[in-house]
Protein backbone atom coordinates (compact mmCIF):
# COMPACT_ATOMS: atom_id res chain seq x y z
CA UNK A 1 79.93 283.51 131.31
CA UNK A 2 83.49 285.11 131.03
CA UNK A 3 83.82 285.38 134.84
CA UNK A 4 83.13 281.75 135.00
CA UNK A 5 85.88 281.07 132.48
CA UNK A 6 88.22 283.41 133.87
CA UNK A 7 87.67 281.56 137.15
CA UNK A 8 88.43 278.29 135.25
CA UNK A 9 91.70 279.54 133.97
CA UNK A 10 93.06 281.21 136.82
CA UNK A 11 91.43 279.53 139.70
CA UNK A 12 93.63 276.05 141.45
CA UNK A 13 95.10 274.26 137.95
CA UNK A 14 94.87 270.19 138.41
CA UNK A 15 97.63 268.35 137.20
CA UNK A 16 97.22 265.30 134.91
CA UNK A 17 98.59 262.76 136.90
CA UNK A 18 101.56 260.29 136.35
CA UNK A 19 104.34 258.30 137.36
CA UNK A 20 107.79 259.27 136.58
CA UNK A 21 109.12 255.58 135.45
CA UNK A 22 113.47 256.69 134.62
CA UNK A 23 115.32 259.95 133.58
CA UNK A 24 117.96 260.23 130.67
CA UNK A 25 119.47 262.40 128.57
CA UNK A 26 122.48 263.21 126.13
CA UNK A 27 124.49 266.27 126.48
CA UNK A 28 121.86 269.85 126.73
CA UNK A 29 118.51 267.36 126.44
CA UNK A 30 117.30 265.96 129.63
CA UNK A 31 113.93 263.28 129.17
CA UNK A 32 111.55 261.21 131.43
CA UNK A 33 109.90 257.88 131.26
CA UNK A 34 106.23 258.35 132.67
CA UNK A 35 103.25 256.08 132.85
CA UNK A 36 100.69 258.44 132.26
CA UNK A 37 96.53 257.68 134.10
CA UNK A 38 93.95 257.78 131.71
CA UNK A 39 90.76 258.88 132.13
CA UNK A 40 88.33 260.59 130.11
CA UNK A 41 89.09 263.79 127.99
CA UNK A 42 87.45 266.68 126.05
CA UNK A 43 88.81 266.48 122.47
CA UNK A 44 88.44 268.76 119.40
CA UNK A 45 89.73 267.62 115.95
CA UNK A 46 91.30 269.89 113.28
CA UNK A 47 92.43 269.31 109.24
CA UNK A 48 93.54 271.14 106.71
CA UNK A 49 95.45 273.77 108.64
CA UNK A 50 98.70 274.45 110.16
CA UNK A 51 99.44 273.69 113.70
CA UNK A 52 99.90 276.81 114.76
CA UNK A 53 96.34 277.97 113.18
CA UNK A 54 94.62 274.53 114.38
CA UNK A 55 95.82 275.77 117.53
CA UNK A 56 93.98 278.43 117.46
CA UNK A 57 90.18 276.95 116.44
CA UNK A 58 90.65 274.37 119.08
CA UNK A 59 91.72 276.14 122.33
CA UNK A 60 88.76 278.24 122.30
CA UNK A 61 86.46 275.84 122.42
CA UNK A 62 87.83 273.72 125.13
CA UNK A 63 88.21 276.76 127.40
CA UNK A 64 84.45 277.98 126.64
CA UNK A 65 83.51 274.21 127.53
CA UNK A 66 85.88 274.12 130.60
CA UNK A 67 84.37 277.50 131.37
CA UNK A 68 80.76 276.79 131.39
CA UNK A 69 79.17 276.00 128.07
CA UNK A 70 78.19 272.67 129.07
CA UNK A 71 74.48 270.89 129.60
CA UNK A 72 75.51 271.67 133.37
CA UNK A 73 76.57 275.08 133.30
CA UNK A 74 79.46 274.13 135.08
CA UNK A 75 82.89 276.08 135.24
CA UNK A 76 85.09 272.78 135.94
CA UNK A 77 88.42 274.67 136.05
CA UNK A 78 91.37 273.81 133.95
CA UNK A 79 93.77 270.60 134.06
CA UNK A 80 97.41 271.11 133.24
CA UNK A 81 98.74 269.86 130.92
CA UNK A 82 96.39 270.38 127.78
CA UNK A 83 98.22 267.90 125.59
CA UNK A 84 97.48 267.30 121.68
CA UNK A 85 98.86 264.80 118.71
CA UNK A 86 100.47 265.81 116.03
CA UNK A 87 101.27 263.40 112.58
CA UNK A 88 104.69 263.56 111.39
CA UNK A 89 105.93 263.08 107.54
CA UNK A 90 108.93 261.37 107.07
CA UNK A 91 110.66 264.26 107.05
CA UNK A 92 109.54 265.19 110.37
CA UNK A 93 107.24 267.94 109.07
CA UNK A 94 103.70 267.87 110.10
CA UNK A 95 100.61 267.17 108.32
CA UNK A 96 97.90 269.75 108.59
CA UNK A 97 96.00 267.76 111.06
CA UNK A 98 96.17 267.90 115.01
CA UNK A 99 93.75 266.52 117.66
CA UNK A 100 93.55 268.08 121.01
CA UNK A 101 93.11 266.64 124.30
CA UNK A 102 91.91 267.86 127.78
CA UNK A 103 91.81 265.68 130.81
CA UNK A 104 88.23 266.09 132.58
CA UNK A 105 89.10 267.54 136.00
CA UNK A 106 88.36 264.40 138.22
CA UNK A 107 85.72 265.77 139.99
CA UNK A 108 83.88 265.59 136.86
CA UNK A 109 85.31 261.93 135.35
CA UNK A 110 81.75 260.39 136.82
CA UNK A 111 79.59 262.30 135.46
CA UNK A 112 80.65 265.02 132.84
CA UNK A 113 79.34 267.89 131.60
CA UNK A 114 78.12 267.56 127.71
CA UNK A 115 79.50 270.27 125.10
CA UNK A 116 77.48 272.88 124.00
CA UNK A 117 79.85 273.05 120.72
CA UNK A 118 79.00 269.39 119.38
CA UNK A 119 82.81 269.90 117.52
CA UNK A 120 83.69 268.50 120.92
CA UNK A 121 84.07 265.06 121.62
CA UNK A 122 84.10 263.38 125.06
CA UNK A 123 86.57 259.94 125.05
CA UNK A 124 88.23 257.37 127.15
CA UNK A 125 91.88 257.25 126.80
CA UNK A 126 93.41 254.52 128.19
CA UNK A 127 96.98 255.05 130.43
CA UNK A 128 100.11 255.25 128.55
CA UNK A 129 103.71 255.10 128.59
CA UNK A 130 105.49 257.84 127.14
CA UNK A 131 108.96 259.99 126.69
CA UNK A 132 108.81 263.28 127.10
CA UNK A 133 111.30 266.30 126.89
CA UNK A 134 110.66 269.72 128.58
CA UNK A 135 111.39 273.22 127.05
CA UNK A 136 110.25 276.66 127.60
CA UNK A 137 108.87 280.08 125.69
CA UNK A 138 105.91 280.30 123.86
CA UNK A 139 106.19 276.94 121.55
CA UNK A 140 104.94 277.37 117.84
CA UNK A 141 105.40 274.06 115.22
CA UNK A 142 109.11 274.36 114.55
CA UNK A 143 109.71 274.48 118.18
CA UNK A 144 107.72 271.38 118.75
CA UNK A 145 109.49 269.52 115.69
CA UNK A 146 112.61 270.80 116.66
CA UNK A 147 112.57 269.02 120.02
CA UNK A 148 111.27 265.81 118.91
CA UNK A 149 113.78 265.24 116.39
CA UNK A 150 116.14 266.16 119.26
CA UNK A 151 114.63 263.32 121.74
CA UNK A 152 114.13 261.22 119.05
CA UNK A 153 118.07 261.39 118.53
CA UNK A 154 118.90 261.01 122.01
CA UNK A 155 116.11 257.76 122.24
CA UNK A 156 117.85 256.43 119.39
CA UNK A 157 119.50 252.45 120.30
CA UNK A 158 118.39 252.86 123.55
CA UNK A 159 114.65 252.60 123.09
CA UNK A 160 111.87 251.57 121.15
CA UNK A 161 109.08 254.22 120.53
CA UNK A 162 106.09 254.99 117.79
CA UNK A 163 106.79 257.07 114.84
CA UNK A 164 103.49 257.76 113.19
CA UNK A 165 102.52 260.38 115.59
CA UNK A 166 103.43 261.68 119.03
CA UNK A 167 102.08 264.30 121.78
CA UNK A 168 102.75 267.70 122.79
CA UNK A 169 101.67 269.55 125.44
CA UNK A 170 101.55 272.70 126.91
CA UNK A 171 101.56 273.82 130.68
CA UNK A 172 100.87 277.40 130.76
CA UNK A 173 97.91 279.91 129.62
CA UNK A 174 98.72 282.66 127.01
CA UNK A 175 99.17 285.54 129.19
CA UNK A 176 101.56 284.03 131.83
CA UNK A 177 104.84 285.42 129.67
CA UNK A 178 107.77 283.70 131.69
CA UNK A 179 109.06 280.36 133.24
CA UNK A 180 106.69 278.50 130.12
CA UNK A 181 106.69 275.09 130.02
CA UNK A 182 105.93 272.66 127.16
CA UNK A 183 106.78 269.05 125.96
CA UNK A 184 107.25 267.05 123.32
CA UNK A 185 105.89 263.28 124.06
CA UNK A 186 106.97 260.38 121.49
CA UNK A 187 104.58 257.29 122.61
CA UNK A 188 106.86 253.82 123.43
CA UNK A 189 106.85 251.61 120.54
CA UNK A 190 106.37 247.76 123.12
CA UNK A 191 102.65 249.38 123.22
CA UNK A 192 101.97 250.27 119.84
CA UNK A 193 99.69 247.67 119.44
CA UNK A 194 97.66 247.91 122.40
CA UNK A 195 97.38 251.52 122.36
CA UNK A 196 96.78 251.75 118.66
CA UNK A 197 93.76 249.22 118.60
CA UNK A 198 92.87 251.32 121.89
CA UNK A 199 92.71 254.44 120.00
CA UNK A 200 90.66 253.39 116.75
CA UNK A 201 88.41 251.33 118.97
CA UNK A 202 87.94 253.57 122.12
CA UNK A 203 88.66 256.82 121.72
CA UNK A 204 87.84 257.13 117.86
CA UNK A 205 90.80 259.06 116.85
CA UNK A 206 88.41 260.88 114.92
CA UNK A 207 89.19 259.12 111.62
CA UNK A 208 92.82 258.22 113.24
CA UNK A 209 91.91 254.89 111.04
CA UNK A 210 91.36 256.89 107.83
CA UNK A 211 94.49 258.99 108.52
CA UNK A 212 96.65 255.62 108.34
CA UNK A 213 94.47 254.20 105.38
């Protein structure tokens, strides 16, 4: 078992794929406009604890899923990047609740391999249109705050985006120690809507409904 998830972390990483739709930016912060495929994704829901510690009790379980504990026993090798949502208080602070996401390597979108762990969920997510900002170094909350007030700033009269939560993601594993790469991803506001009915309906935000309630 840990040679088949060291094979899915370090073997050929698949990238999530998407469109780059404009570039902008305002003085030192650079952003892109991408339309984002959907697709189905391992998730893993955590409350009542810091990012930074939710963080912690989720990634294990994806990458012990990823790496074979699975109905299939199948090592299905990692998919880059491993994105999750976070819910911000006015403030910009974050409530101690985060959901992660992993895109199901497409070789495996047909017919996917069924957690062992039944923490994890297996959902649709529909494409999406998003901002996103790219920085480096291993990211803990106030990095990840940091940088989407920053975008946020730069966005600001220039385009319309949602506020109640947004999407970070990271690129890298643990151990690689330079050249990291990680986002923060504010979702456009023209699909609000759409992708909010998408997300209590489809994908079951796992109680994203009772969160706003």
């Amino acid at each position: 078992m840990l040679g088949m998830i060291k094979n899915s972390l370090f073997g050929n990483v698949e990238n999530w794929p998407w469109e780059v739709l404009s570039k902008g930016g305002k003085e030192e912060l650079t952003y892109e406009e991408r339309a984002c495929e959907g697709g189905k994704f391992a998730t893993v829901e955590v409350t009542d604890k810091p990012l930074d510690e939710a963080l912690k009790e989720a990634m294990p379980k994806i990458l012990k899923y990823v790496g074979g504990l699975n109905d299939k026993g199948a090592g299905m090798g990692m998919t880059s990047p491993i994105s999750f949502a976070v819910f911000p208080h006015e403030d910009g602070t974050l409530e101690k609740k985060i959901k992660v996401w992993f895109r199901i390597p497409n070789q495996f979108q047909a017919d996917t391999p069924i957690p062992n762990d039944k923490s994890i969920g297996l959902e649709e997510r529909e494409s999406m249109t998003v901002y996103s900002t790219l920085f480096s170094g291993y990211a803990k909350e106030a990095d990840y705050v940091s940088k989407a007030a920053q975008l946020r700033s730069v966005l600001e009269g220039t385009a319309n985006y949602q506020t109640d939560f947004y999407f970070c993601a990271g690129y890298d594993p643990p151990m690689k120690p330079y050249g990291r790469r990680n986002e923060a991803i504010p979702m456009l506001f023209d699909l609000i809507l759409l992708f909010c009915l998408a997300l209590k309906r489809i994908m079951q935000f796992g109680s994203l409904k009772a969160w706003n309630n």
